[in-house]
Protein backbone atom coordinates (compact mmCIF):
# COMPACT_ATOMS: atom_id res chain seq x y z
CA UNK A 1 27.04 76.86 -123.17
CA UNK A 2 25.17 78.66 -120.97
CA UNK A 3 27.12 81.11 -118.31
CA UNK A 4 26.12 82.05 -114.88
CA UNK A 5 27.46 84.33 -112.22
CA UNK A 6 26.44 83.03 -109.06
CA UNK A 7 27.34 84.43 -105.60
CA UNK A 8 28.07 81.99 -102.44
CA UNK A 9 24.47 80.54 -101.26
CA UNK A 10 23.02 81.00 -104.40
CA UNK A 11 21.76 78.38 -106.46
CA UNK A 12 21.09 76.90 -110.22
CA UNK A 13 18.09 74.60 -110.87
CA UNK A 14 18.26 71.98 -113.81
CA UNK A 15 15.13 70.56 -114.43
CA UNK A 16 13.20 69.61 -112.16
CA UNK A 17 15.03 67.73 -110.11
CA UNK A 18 18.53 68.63 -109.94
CA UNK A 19 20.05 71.72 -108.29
CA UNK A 20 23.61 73.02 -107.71
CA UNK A 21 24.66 75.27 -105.08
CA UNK A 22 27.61 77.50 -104.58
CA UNK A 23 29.06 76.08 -101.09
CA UNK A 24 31.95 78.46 -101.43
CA UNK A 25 35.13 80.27 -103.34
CA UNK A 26 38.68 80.41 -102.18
CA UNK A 27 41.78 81.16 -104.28
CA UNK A 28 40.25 80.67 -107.59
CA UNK A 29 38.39 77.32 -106.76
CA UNK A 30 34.15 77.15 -106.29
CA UNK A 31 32.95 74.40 -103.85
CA UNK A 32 29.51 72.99 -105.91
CA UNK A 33 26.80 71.43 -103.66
CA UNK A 34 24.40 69.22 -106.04
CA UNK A 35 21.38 67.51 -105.23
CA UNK A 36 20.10 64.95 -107.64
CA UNK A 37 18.48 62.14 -107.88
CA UNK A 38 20.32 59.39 -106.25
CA UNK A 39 20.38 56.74 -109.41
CA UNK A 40 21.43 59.67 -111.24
CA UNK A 41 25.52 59.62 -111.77
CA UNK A 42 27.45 62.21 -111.19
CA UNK A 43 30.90 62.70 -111.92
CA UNK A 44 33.89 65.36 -112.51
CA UNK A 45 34.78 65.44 -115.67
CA UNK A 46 38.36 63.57 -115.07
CA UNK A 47 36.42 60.73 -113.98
CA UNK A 48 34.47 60.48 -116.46
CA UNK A 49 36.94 60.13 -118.77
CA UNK A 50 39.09 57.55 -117.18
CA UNK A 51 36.05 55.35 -117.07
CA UNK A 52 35.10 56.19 -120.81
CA UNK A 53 38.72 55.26 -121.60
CA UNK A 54 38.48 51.97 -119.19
CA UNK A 55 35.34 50.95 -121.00
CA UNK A 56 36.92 51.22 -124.47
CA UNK A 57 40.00 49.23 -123.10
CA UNK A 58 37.68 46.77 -121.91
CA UNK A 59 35.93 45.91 -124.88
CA UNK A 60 38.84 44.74 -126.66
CA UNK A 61 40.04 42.86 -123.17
CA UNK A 62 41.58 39.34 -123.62
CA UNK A 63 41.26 36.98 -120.41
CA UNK A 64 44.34 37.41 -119.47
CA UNK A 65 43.94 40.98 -118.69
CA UNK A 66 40.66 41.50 -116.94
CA UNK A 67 42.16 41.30 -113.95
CA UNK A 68 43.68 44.89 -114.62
CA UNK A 69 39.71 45.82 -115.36
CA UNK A 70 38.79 44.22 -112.02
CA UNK A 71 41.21 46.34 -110.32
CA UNK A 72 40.55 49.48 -111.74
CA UNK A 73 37.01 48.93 -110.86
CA UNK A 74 37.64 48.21 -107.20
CA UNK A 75 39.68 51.05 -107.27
CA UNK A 76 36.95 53.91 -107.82
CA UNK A 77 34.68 51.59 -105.72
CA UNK A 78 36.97 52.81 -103.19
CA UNK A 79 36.92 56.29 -103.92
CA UNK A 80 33.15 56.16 -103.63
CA UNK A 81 32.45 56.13 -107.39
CA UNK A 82 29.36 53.93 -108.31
CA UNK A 83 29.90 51.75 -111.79
């Protein structure tokens, strides 16, 4: 793992085409800024693992219960999280 100290403004480049910005720190909390590329998916970790866990739930899905999928899917629709 590589580790960074970074001061408000200042930003980290990955590659070519991503870069993360420090937008701010308050209380023990950093506000990240990143600009990607926009079929890239990006996602806090929490997220991530919800629809890691979904997916694995899914695959041993029965008829009767993809409707609970469906939902769940709607759900992060909602929140602005692409599938």
């Amino acid at each position: 793992m590589l580790v960074l100290t970074r001061k408000v403004g200042e930003r980290i480049n990955i590659a070519d085409d991503i870069i993360v910005t420090i937008i701010g720190i308050n209380k023990g909390n950093v506000r990240l800024g990143i600009e990607a590329p926009k079929q890239l998916t990006i996602l806090r970790q929490e997220i991530y693992e919800r629809i890691q866990k979904e997916n694995l739930r899914s695959a041993r899905q029965t008829p009767a219960n993809v409707a609970n999928v469906t939902k769940v899917a709607g759900l992060l629709r909602k929140k602005g999280i692409k599938e």
